[in-house]
Protein backbone atom coordinates (compact mmCIF):
# COMPACT_ATOMS: atom_id res chain seq x y z
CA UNK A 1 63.73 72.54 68.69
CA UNK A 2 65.99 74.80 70.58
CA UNK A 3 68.94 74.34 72.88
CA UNK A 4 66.86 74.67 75.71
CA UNK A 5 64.27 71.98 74.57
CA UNK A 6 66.86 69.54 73.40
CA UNK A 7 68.98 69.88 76.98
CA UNK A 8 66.10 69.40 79.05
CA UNK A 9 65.61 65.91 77.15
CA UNK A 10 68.27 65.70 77.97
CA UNK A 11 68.55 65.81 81.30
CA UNK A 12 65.56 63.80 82.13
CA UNK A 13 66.26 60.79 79.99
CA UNK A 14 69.65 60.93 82.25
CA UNK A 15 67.09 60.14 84.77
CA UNK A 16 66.35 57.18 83.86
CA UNK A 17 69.32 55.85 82.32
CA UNK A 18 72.87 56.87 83.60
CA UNK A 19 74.85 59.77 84.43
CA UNK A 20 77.04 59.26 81.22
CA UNK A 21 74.37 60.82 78.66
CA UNK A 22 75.12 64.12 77.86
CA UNK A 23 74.78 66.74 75.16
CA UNK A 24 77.89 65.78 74.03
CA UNK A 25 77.46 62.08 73.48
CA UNK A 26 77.82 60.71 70.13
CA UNK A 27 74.97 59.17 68.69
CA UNK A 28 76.56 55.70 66.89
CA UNK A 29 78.36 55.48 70.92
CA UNK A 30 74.87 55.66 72.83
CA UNK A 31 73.59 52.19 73.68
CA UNK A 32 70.17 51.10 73.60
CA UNK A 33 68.84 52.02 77.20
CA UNK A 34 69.85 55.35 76.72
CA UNK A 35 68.17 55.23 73.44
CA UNK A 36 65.20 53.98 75.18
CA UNK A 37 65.28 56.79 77.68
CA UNK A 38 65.84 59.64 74.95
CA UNK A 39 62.87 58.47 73.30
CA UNK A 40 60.67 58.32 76.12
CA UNK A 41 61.80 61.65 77.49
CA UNK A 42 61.14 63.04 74.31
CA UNK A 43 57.25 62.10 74.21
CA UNK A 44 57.01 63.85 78.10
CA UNK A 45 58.38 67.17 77.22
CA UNK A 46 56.27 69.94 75.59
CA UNK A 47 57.95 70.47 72.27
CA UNK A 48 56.58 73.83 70.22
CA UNK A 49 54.74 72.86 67.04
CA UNK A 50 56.09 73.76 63.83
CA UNK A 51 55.28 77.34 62.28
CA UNK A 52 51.98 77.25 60.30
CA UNK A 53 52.74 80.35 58.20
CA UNK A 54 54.40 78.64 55.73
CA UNK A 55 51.46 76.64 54.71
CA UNK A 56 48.92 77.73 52.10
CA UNK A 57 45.73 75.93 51.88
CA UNK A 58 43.58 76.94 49.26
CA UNK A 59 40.20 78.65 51.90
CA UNK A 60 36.85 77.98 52.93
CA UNK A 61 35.38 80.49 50.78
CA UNK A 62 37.14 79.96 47.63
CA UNK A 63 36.33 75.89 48.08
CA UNK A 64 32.68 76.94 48.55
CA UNK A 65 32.52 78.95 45.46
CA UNK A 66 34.17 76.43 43.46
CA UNK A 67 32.23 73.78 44.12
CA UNK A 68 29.50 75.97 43.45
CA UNK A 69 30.46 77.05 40.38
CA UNK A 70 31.63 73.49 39.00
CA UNK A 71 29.28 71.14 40.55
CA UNK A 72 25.49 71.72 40.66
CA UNK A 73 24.16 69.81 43.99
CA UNK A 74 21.28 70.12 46.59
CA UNK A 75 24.04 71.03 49.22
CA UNK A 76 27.62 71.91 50.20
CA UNK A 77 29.81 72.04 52.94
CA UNK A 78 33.50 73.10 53.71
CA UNK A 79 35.53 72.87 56.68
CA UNK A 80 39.21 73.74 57.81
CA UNK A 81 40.65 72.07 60.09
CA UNK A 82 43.78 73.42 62.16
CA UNK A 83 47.35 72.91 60.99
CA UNK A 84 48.98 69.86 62.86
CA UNK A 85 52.53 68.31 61.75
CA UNK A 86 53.74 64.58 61.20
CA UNK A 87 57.29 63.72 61.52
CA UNK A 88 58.08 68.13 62.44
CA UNK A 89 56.39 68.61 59.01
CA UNK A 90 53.76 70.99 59.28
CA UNK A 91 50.37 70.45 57.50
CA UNK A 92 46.72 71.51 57.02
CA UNK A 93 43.65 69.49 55.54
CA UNK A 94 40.45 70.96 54.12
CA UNK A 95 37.35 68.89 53.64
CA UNK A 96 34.59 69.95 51.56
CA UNK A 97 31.17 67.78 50.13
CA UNK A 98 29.01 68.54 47.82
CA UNK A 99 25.32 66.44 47.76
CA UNK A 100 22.10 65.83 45.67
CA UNK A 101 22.09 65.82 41.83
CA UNK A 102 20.52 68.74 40.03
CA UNK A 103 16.86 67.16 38.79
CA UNK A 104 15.99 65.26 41.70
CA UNK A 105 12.75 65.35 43.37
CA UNK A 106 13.29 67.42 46.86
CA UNK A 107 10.73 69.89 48.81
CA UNK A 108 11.94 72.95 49.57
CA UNK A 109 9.61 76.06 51.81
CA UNK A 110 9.57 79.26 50.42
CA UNK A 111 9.44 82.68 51.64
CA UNK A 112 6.19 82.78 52.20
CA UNK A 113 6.07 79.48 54.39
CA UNK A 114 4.80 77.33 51.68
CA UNK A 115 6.15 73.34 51.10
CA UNK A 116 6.64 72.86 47.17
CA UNK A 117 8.61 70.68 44.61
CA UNK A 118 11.70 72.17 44.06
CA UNK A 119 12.51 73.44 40.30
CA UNK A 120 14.49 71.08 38.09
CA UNK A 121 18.26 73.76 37.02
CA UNK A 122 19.70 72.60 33.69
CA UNK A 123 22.08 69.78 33.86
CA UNK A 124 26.09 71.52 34.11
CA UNK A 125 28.83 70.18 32.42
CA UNK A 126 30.69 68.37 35.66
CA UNK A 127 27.47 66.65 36.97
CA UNK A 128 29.14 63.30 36.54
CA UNK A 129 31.12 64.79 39.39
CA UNK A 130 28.48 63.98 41.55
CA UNK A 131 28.14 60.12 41.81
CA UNK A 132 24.96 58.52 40.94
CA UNK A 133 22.85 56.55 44.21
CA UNK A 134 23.66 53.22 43.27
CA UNK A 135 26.86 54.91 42.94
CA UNK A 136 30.17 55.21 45.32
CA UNK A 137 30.82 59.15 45.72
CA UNK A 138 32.85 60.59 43.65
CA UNK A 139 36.70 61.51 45.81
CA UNK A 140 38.63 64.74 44.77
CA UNK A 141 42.01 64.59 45.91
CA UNK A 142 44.24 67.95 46.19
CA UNK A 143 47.48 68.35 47.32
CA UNK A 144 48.71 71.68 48.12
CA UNK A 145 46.25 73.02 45.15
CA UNK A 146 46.78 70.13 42.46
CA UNK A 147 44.91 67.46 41.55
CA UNK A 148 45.96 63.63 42.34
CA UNK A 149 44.34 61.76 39.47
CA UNK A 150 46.12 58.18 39.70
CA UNK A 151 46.72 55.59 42.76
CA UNK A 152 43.59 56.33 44.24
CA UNK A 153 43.31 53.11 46.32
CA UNK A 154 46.53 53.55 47.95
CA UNK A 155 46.13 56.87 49.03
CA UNK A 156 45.62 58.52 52.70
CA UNK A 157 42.67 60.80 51.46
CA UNK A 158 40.78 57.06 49.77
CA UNK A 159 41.75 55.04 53.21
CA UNK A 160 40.39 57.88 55.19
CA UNK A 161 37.10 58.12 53.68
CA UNK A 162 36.85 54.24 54.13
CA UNK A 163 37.40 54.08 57.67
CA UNK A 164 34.98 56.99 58.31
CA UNK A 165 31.58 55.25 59.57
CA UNK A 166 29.20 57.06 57.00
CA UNK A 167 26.47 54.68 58.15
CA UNK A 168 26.26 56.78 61.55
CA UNK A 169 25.48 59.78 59.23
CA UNK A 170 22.66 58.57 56.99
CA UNK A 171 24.38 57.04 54.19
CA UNK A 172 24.80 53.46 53.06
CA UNK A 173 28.30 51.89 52.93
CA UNK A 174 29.71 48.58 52.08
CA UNK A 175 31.87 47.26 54.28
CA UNK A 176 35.76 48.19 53.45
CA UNK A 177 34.30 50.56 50.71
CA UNK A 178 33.35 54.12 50.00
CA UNK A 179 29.80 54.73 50.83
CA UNK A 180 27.19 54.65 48.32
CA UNK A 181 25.70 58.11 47.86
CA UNK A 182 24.93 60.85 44.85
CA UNK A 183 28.11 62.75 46.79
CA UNK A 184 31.22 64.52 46.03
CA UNK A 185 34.04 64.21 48.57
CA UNK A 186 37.02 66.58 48.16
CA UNK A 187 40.24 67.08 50.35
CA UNK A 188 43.01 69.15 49.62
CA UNK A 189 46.23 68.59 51.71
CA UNK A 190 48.68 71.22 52.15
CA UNK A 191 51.83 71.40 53.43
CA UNK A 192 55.53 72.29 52.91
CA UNK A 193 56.20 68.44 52.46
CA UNK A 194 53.78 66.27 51.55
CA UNK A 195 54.77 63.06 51.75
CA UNK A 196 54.02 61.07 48.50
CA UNK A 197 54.11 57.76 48.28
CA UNK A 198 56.49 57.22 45.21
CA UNK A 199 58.71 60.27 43.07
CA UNK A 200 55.58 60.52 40.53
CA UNK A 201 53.46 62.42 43.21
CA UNK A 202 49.97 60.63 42.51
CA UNK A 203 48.83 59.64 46.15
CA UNK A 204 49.41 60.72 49.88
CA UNK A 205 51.35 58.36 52.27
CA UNK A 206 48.80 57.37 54.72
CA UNK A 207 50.63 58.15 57.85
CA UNK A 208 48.10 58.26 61.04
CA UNK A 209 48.69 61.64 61.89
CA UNK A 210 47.76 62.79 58.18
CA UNK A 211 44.72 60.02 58.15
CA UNK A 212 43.47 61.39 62.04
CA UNK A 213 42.57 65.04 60.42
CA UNK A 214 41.28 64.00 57.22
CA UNK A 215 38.75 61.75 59.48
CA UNK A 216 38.08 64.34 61.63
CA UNK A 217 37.08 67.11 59.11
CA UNK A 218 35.22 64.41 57.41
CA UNK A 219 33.79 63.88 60.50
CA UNK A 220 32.82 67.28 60.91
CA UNK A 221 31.17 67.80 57.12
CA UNK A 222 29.22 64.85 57.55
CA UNK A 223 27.30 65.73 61.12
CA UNK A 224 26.25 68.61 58.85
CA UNK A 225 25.04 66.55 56.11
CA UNK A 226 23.51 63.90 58.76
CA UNK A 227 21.58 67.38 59.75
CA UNK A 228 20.85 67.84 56.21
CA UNK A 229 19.18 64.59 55.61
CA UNK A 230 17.33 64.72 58.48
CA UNK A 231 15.58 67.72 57.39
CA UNK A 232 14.98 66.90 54.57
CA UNK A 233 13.78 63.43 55.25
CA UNK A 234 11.48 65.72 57.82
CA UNK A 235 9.74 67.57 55.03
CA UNK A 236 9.36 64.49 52.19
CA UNK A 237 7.25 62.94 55.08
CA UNK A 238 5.30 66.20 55.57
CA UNK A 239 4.57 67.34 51.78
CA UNK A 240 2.99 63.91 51.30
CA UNK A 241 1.11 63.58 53.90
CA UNK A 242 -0.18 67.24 53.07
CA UNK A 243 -0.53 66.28 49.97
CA UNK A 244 -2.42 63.06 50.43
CA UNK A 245 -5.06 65.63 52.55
CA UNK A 246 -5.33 68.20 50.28
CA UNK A 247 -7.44 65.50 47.92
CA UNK A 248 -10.42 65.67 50.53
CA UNK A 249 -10.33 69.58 50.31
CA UNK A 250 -13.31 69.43 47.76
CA UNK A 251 -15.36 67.31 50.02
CA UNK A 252 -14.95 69.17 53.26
CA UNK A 253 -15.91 72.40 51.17
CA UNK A 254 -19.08 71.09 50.18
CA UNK A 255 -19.74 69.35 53.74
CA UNK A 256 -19.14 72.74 55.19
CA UNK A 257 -20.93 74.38 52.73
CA UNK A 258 -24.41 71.89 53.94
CA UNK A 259 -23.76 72.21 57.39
CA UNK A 260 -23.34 76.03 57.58
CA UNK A 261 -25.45 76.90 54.55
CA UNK A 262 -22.48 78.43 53.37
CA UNK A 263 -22.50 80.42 49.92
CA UNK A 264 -20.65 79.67 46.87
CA UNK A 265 -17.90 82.23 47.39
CA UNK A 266 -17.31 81.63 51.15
CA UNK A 267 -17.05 78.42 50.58
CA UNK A 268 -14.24 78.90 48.00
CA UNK A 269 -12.96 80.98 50.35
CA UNK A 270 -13.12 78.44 52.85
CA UNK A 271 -11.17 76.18 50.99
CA UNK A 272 -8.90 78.51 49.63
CA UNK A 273 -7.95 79.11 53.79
CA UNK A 274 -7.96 75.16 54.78
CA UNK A 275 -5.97 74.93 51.72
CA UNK A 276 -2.92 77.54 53.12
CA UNK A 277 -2.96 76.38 56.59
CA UNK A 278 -2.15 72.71 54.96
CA UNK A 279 0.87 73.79 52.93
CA UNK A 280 2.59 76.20 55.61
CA UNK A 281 5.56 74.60 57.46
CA UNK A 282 5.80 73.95 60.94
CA UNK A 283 8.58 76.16 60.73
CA UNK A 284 6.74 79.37 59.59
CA UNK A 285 3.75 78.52 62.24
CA UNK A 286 6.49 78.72 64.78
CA UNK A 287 8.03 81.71 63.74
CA UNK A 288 4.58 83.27 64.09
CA UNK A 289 3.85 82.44 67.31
């Protein structure tokens, strides 16, 4: 704050206490109305945030690649979210999740427009990274670029992931727990004073300003999971009904095959059509058209 800032505080909590308050006053001498009136001026006047520069959060694209790298799952997402301060400290949080074990059943559409089960990848060394579903995720705390291991309860990054509503996104979630999903959570927190909650630096004071941006860019990961679920809840529902069709192919072959005294081959071929239209996504029809 500059000498500008600080006498134009100044001068309006003189406003609305007394004449006597100054920029000379001495602080243990100022009494409690003009106390009062400093503080409230100070919440009305436009103060300049503190310089970002100084902070170094670890990236969007070097998050993505190491969760890529580390953890094998169905889906990822990373998000930064824009450096605020607490207490004149600046800061800056990064969320990133990582969902879906490697080996679980999923549909995926390929580039030809066709649904089909997606290919089981070898099992990686960090898959207990990613929680189990009877499991509560699995939460990665950083802060600026190591790894909080210890006090996990009674940090800001665990309460904010509490008091995020996961049920609103798809997921199930106990009340005043983490949610139950196969799901990494990781948040890295940096800033030129982070403010740990005891000298051994193993979890994040939860002050609200620190706990408001971790909630919002968990927030923000999760409407893109919630999108994620969706669609993929979307084409489940599709490949089996598809798939529940496709065992009548046969028949409607060989009805077609009496009612337009259809040959061997074209009926085959018949089928072999019926049988492509039934296994091309919606998506690729529309694309088409």
């Amino acid at each position: 704050m500059g000498r500008k800032t600080a006498l134009q505080i100044i001068e309006l909590a003189r406003e609305q206490s007394d004449k006597r308050l100054s920029d000379r006053s001495y602080p243990k001498h100022i009494a409690h109305a003009q106390a009062t009136a400093l503080h409230r001026a100070i919440q009305k006047t436009r103060i300049l945030a503190p310089r970002t520069d100084c902070i170094v959060p670890i990236g969007e694209k070097q998050l993505l690649e190491g969760l890529r790298k580390e953890l094998a799952a169905n889906f990822y997402t990373v998000t930064t979210r824009p450096a605020a301060a607490y207490r004149g400290n600046p800061f800056q949080v990064e969320v990133a999740i990582a969902y879906g074990r490697p080996g679980e059943a999923g549909v995926e559409v390929d580039k030809s427009g066709h649904m089909r089960k997606k290919e089981t990848p070898e099992a990686s060394a960090a898959e207990h990274l990613i929680a189990q579903k009877d499991e509560p995720v699995r939460v990665l705390r950083f802060a600026n670029r190591v790894s909080l291991l210890y006090q996990q309860s009674s940090c800001a990054i665990t309460k904010a992931v509490i008091q995020t509503n996961w049920r609103g996104y798809g997921l199930h979630q106990p009340k005043g727990a983490l949610p139950i999903a196969q799901m990494a959570i990781l948040v890295h927190v940096a800033s030129v004073w982070v403010p740990y909650t005891s000298e051994s630096k193993e979890a994040i004071e939860p002050y609200p300003e620190i706990l408001k941006e971790i909630k919002l860019g968990l927030q923000q990961c999760a409407r893109k999971l919630a999108h994620y679920l969706r669609h993929e809840q979307q084409l489940r529902w599709e490949y089996d009904r598809r798939t529940y069709i496709e065992k009548y192919l046969s028949h409607i072959g060989i009805a077609l095959q009496d009612i337009l005294t259809l040959s061997n081959d074209e009926r085959d071929s018949t089928v072999k059509k019926l049988d492509n239209v039934l296994h091309k996504s919606r998506t690729a029809q529309g694309r088409e058209r």
